[in-house]
Protein backbone atom coordinates (compact mmCIF):
# COMPACT_ATOMS: atom_id res chain seq x y z
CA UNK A 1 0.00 0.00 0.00
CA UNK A 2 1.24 3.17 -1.22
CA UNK A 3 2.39 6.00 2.06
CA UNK A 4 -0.42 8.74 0.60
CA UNK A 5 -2.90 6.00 0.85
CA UNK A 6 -1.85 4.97 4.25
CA UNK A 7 -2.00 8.26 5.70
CA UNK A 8 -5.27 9.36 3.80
CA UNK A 9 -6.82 5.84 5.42
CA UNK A 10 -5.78 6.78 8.84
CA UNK A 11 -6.83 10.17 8.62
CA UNK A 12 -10.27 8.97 8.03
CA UNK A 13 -10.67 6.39 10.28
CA UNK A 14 -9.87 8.46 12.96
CA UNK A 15 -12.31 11.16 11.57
CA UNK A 16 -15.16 8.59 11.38
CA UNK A 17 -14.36 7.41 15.14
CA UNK A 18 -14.41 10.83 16.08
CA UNK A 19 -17.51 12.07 14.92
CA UNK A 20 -19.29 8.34 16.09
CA UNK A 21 -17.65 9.15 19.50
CA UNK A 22 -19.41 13.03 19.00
CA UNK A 23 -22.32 11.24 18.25
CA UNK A 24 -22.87 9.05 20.92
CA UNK A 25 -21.56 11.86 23.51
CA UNK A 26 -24.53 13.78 22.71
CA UNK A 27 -26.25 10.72 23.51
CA UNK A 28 -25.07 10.49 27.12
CA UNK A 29 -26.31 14.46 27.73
CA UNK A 30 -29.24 14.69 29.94
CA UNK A 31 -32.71 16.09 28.17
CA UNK A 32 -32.80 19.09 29.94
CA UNK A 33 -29.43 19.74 28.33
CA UNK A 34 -30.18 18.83 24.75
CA UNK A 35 -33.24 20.69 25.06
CA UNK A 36 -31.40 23.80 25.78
CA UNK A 37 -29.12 23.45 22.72
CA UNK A 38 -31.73 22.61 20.35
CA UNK A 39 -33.61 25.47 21.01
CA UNK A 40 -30.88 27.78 20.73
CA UNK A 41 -30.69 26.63 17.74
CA UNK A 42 -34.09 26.61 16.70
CA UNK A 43 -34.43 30.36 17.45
CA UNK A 44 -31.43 31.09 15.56
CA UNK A 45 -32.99 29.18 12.61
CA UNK A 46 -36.54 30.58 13.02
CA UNK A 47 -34.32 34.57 12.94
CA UNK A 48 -32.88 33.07 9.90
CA UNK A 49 -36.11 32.32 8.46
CA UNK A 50 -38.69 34.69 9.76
CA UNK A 51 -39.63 36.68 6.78
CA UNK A 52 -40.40 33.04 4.97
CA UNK A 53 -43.61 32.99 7.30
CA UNK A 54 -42.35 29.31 8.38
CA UNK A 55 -41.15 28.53 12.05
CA UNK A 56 -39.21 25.52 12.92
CA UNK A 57 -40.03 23.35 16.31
CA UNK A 58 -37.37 22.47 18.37
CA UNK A 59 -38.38 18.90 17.77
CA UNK A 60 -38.23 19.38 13.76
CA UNK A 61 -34.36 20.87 14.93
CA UNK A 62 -33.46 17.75 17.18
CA UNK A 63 -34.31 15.22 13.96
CA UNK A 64 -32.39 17.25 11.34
CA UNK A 65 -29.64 17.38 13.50
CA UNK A 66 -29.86 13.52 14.14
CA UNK A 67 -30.36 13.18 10.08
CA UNK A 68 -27.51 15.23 9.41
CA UNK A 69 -25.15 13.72 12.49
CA UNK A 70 -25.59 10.45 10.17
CA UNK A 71 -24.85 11.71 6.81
CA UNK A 72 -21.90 13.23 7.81
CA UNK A 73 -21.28 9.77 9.57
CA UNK A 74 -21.92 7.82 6.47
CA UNK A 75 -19.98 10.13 4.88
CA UNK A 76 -16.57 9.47 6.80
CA UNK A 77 -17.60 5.41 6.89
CA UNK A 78 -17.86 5.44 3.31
CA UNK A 79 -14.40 7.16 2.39
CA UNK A 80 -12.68 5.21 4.94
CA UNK A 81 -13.81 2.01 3.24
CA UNK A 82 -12.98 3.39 -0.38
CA UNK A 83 -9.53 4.45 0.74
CA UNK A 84 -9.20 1.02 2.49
CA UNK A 85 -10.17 -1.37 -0.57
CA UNK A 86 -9.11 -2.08 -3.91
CA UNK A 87 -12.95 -1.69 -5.28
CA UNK A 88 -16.23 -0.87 -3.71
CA UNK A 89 -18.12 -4.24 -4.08
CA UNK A 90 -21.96 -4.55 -3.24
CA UNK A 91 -20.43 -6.23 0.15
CA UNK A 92 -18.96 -2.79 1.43
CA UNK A 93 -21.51 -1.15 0.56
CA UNK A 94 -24.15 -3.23 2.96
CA UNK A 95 -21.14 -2.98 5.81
CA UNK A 96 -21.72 0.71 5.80
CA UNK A 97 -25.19 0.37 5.53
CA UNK A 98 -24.85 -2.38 8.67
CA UNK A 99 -22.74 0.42 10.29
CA UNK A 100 -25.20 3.06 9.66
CA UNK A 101 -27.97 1.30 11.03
CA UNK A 102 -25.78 -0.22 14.21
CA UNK A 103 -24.58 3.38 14.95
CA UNK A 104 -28.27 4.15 15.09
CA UNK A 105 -29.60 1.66 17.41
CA UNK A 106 -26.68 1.84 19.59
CA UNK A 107 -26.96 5.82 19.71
CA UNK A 108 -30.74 5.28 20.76
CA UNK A 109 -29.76 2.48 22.98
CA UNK A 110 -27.52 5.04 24.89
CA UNK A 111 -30.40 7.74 25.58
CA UNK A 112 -31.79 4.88 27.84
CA UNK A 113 -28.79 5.33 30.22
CA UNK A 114 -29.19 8.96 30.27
CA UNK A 115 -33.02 9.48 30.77
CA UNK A 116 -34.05 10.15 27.54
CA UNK A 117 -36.45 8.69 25.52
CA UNK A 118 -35.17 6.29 22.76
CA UNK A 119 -37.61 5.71 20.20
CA UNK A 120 -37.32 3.54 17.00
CA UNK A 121 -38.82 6.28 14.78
CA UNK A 122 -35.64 7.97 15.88
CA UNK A 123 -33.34 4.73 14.61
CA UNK A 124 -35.65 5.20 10.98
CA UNK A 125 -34.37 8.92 10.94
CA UNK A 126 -30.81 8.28 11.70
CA UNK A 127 -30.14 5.40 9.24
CA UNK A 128 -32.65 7.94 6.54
CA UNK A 129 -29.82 10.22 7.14
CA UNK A 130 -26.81 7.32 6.14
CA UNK A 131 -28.52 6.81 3.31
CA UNK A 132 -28.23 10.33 2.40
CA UNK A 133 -25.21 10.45 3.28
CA UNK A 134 -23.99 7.82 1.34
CA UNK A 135 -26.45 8.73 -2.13
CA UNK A 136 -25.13 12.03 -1.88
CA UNK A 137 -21.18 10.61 -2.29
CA UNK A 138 -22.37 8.37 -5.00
CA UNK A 139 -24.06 10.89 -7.07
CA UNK A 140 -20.89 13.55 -6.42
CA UNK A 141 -18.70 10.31 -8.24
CA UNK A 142 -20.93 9.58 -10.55
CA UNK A 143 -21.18 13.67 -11.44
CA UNK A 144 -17.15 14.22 -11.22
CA UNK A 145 -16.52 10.73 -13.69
CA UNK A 146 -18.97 12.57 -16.14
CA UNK A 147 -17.03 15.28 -16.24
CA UNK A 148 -14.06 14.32 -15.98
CA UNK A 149 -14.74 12.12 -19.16
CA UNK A 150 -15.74 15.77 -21.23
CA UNK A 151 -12.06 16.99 -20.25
């Protein structure tokens, strides 16, 4: 294996376990906590939007930010296996799918440890966001090959 592939490898394994381990720390915080951030948020989103007429609920905040936790996640999972094979097969692609919806369960599995609710609706919307995640990579290669074939 060549030294620039090595490195690039590493690099994003360690990214992916990074964000996983972000992930499941905001697991572990208390409701009362995540409560207060998502509403910060949701009133900097709803000044954002508030000449569209629309306002955002905290709880439409908490699930994008669950759906986007896990695209980024499938994101880094994805490019870590690319960088670590010789071809994506239909077989790594179902391991990151696997690892998507694992992640998922395990992150909702957590919240019962820290008095929160886990719900399975929640698991749909995490792996919803892996998918995503990983559709939105595939249609960025399929976009740069079809260019790069016009150059």
């Amino acid at each position: 294996m060549k030294k620039g592939k090595r490195i690039l490898q590493i690099i994003f394994i360690l990214l992916t376990v990074i964000w996983a381990g972000f992930i499941f720390y905001n697991s572990y915080e208390d409701v009362t906590t995540t409560n207060e951030i998502s509403e910060s948020y949701t009133e900097r989103v709803n000044e954002t939007i508030e000449s569209s007429g629309y306002e955002v609920t905290n709880m439409e905040v908490r699930k994008f930010a669950h759906f986007f936790e896990f695209s980024i996640l499938a994101v880094l999972v994805l490019i870590s296996t690319a960088v670590s094979v010789t071809k994506m097969g239909v077989g790594e692609i179902f391991a990151v799918l696997f690892i998507g919806l694992m992640a998922a369960a395990s992150d909702e599995t957590i919240q019962m440890f820290s008095g929160r609710d886990p719900r399975v609706q929640d698991i749909w919307i995490d792996f919803s966001g892996a998918l995503v995640g990983m559709a939105a990579i595939f249609t960025v290669r399929y976009i740069i090959k079809k260019i790069s074939k016009h150059i």
